[in-house]
Protein backbone atom coordinates (compact mmCIF):
# COMPACT_ATOMS: atom_id res chain seq x y z
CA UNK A 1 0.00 0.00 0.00
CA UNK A 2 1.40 3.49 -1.34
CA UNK A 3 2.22 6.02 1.79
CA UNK A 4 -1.07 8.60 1.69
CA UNK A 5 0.32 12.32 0.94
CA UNK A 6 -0.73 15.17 3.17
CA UNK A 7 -3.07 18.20 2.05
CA UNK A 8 0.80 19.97 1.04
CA UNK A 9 1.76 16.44 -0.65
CA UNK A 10 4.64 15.45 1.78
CA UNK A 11 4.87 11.62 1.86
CA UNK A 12 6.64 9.78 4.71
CA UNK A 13 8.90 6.78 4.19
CA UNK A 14 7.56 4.00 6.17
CA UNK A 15 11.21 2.46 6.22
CA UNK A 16 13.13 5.93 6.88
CA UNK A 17 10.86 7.86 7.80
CA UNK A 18 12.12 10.54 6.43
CA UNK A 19 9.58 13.06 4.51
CA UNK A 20 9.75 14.64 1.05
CA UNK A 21 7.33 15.70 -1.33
CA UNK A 22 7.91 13.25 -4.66
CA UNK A 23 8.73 14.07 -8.16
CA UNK A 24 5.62 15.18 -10.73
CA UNK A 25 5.82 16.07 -13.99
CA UNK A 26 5.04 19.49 -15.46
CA UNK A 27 2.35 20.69 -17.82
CA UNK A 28 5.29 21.00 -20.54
CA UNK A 29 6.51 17.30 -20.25
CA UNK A 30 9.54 18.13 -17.52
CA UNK A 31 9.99 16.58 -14.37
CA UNK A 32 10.06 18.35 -11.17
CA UNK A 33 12.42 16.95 -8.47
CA UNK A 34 11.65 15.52 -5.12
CA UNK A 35 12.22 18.07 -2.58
CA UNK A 36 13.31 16.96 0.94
CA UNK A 37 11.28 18.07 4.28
CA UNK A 38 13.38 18.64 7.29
CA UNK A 39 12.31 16.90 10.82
CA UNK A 40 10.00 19.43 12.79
CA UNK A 41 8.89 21.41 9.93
CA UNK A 42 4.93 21.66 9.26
CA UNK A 43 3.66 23.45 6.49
CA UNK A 44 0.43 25.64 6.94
CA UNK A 45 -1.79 23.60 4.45
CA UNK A 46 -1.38 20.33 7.01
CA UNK A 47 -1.97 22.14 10.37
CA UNK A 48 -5.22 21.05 11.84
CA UNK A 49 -8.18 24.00 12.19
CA UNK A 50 -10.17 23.74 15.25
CA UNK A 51 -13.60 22.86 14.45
CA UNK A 52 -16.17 21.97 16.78
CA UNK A 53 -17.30 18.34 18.14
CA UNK A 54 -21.71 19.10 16.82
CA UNK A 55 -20.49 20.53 13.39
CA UNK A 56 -18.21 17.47 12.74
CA UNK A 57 -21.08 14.99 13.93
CA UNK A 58 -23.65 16.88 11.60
CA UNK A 59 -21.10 16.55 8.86
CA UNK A 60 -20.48 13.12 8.96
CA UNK A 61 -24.24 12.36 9.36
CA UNK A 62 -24.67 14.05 6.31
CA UNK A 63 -21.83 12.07 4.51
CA UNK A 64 -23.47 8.38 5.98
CA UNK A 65 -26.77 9.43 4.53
CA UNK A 66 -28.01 8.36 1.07
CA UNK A 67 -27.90 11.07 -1.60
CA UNK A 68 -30.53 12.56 -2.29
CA UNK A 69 -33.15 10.85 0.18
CA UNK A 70 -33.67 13.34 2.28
CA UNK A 71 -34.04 17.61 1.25
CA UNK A 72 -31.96 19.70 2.88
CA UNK A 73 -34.03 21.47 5.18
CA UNK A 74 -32.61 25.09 4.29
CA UNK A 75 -33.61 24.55 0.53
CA UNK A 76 -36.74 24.32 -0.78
CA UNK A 77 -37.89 21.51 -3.51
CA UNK A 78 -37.90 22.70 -6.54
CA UNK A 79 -41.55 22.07 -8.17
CA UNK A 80 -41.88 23.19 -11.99
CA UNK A 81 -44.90 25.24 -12.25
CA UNK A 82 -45.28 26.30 -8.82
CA UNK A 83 -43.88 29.52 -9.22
CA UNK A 84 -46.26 30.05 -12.19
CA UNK A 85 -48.99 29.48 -10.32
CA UNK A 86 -48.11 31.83 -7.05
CA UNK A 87 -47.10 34.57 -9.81
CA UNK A 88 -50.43 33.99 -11.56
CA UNK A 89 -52.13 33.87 -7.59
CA UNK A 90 -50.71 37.39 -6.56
CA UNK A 91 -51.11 38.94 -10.25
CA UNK A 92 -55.50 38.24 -9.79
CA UNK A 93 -55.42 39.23 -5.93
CA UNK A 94 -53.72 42.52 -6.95
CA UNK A 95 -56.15 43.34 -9.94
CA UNK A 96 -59.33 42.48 -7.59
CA UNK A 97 -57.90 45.25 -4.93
CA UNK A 98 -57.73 47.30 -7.96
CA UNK A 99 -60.94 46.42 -9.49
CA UNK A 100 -62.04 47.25 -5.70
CA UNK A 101 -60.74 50.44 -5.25
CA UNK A 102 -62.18 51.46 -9.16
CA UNK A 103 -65.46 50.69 -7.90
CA UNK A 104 -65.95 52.65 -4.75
CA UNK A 105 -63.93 55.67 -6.11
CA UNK A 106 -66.48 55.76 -9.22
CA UNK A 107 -69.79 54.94 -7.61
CA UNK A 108 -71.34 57.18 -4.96
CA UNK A 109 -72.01 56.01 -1.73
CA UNK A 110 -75.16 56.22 -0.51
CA UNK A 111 -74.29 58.11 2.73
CA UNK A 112 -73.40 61.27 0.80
CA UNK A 113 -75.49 64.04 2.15
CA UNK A 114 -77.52 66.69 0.07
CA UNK A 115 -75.35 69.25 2.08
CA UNK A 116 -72.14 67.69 1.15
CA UNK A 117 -73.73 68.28 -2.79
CA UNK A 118 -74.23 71.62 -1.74
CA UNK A 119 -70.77 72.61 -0.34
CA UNK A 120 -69.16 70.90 -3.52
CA UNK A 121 -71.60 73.20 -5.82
CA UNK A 122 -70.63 76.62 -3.78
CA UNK A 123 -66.50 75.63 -3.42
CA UNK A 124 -66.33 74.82 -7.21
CA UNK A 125 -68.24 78.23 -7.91
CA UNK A 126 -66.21 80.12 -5.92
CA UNK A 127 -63.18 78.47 -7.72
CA UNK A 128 -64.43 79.40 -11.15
CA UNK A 129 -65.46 82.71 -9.93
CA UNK A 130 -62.20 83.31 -8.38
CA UNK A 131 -60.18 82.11 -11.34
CA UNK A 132 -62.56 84.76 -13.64
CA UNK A 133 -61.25 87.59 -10.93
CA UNK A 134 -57.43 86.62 -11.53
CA UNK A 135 -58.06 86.18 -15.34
CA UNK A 136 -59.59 89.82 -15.91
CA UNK A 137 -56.97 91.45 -13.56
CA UNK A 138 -54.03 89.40 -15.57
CA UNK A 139 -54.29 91.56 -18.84
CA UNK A 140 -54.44 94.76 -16.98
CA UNK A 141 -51.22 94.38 -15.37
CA UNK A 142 -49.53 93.31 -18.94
CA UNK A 143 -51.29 96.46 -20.79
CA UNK A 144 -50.18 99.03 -17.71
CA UNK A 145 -46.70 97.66 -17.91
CA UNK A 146 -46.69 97.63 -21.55
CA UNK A 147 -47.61 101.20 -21.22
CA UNK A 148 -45.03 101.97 -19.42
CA UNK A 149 -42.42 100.43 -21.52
CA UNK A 150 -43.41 101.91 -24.63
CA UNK A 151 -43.46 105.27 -23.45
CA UNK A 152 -39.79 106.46 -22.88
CA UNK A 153 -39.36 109.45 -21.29
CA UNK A 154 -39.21 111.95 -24.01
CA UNK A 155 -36.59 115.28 -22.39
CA UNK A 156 -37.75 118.82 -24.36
CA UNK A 157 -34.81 119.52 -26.75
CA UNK A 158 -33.82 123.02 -26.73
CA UNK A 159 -32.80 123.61 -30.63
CA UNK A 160 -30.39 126.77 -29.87
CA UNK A 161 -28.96 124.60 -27.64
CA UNK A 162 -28.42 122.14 -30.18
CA UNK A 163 -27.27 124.48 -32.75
CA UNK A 164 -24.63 126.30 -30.92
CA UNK A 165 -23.38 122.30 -29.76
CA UNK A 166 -23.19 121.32 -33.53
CA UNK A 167 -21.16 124.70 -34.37
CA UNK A 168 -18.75 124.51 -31.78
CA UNK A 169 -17.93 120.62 -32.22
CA UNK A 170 -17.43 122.17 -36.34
CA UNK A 171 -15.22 124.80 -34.81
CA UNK A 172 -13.26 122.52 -33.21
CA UNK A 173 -12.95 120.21 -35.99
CA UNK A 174 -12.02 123.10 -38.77
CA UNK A 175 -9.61 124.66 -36.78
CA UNK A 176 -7.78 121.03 -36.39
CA UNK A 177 -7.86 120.21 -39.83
CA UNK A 178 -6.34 123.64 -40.85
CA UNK A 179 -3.53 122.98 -38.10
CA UNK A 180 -3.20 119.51 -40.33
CA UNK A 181 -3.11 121.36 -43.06
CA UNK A 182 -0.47 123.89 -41.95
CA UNK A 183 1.76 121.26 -41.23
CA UNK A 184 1.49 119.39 -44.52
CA UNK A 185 2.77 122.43 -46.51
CA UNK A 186 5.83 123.06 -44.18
CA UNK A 187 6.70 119.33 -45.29
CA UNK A 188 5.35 117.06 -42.68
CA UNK A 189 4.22 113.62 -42.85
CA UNK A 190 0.41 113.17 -42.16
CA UNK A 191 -1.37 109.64 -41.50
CA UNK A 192 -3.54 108.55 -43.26
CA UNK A 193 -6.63 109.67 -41.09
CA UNK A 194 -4.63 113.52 -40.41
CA UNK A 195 -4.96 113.44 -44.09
CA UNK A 196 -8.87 112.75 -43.86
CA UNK A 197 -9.28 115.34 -41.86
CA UNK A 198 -7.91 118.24 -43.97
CA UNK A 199 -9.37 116.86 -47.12
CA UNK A 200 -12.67 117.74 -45.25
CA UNK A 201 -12.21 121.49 -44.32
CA UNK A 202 -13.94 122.64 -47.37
CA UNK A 203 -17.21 120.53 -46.04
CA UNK A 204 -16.45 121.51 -42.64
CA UNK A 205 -16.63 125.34 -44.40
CA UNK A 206 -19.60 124.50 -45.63
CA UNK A 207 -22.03 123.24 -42.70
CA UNK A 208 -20.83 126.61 -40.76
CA UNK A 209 -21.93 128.99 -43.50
CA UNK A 210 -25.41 127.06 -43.51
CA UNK A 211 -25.86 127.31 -39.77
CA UNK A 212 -25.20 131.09 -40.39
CA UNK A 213 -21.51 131.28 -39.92
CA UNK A 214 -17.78 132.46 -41.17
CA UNK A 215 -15.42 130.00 -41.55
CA UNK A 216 -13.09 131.92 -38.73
CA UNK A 217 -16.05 131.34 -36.70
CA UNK A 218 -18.15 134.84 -36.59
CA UNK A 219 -21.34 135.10 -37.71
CA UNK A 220 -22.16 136.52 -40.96
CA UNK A 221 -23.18 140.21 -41.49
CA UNK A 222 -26.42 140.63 -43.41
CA UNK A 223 -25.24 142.74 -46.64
CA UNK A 224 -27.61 145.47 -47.09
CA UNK A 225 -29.17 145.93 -50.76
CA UNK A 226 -26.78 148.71 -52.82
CA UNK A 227 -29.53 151.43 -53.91
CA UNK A 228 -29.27 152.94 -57.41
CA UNK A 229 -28.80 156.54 -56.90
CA UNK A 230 -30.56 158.43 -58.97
CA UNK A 231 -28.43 161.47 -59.67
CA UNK A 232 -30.38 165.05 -60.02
């Protein structure tokens, strides 16, 4: 009878005594040597777990009995077409509670009161009157504050005001252009926007006569008529 290997697969020599693990062969064909256990040492896979004295008894009453004789009492037996049936079982009861709880909300029960009517008649009026008092005081709002957005605030424009603004912004801008324009005849170089600006002194000449002035910025003098004189 071959020596029986340990849970590690250390055999003892029943003539030496001496333990080792023997030789095996590989997955690729090659043979792994026998390795040599010294006296004393105990690997972790052989050392003995405590386990208690009921759990081993249960175990090897389960090992004695006769497969599959007895259920285990933790699992139940599996009966095709049970499940089916408990599914189908809950699926009615739950569309009876429904069917249930359709019928009393729909019908009216005969307890109701004709002064419970009455209260439901006079809340929903109220309601509907209510909703009529919101729904004419809605558009009012939106037209006053429409109102108020289209009408800006409209500030009373004086035009001398204006007038003497628009010829002294001219003023300004002519006597620039003829500094410019000074400066390009003594030899200067201009850019390109300098040279915008004096090309424009003619216009600029222009908008001061029509708002009634020189081009040094006095107003004009009305020239009086020259009378034929009729000589005696």
């Amino acid at each position: 009878m071959p020596p029986t290997a340990t849970n590690s697969g250390i055999v003892t020599d029943a003539t030496s005594g001496e333990r080792h693990i023997p030789e095996s062969l590989r997955a690729d064909g090659t043979t792994r040597k026998a390795i040599k256990i010294r006296p004393g040492f105990r690997p972790a896979e052989d050392i003995e777990l405590y386990r208690a004295r009921n759990a081993v008894a249960q175990r090897e009453r389960r090992r004695m009995t006769v497969p599959g004789a007895e259920a285990p009492r933790d699992e139940k037996p599996d009966i095709p077409g049970a499940t089916s049936t408990l599914k189908d079982h809950n699926r009615s009861e739950t569309l009876s509670w429904r069917r249930d709880d359709d019928n009393t909300s729909t019908t009216p029960s005969s307890n109701t009161s004709a002064a419970g009517i009455k209260n439901a008649k006079r809340r929903e009026a109220r309601k509907k009157a209510r909703s009529a008092d919101l729904g004419d005081a809605a558009p009012l709002n939106e037209s006053a504050a429409l109102e108020r957005i289209e009408q800006p605030k409209v500030e009373q424009v004086n035009p001398e005001v204006e007038r003497e603004k628009k010829v002294r912004s001219l003023k300004k801008k002519l006597k620039q252009a003829k500094d410019l324009k000074t400066k390009k005849d003594e030899g200067q170089g201009l850019l390109p926007e300098q040279i915008a600006k004096v090309i424009k002194i003619n216009e600029l000449i222009r908008e001061l006569n029509a708002l009634g002035f020189e081009d040094d910025g006095e107003t004009k003098r009305e020239t009086e008529p020259v009378s034929d004189k009729v000589t005696a």
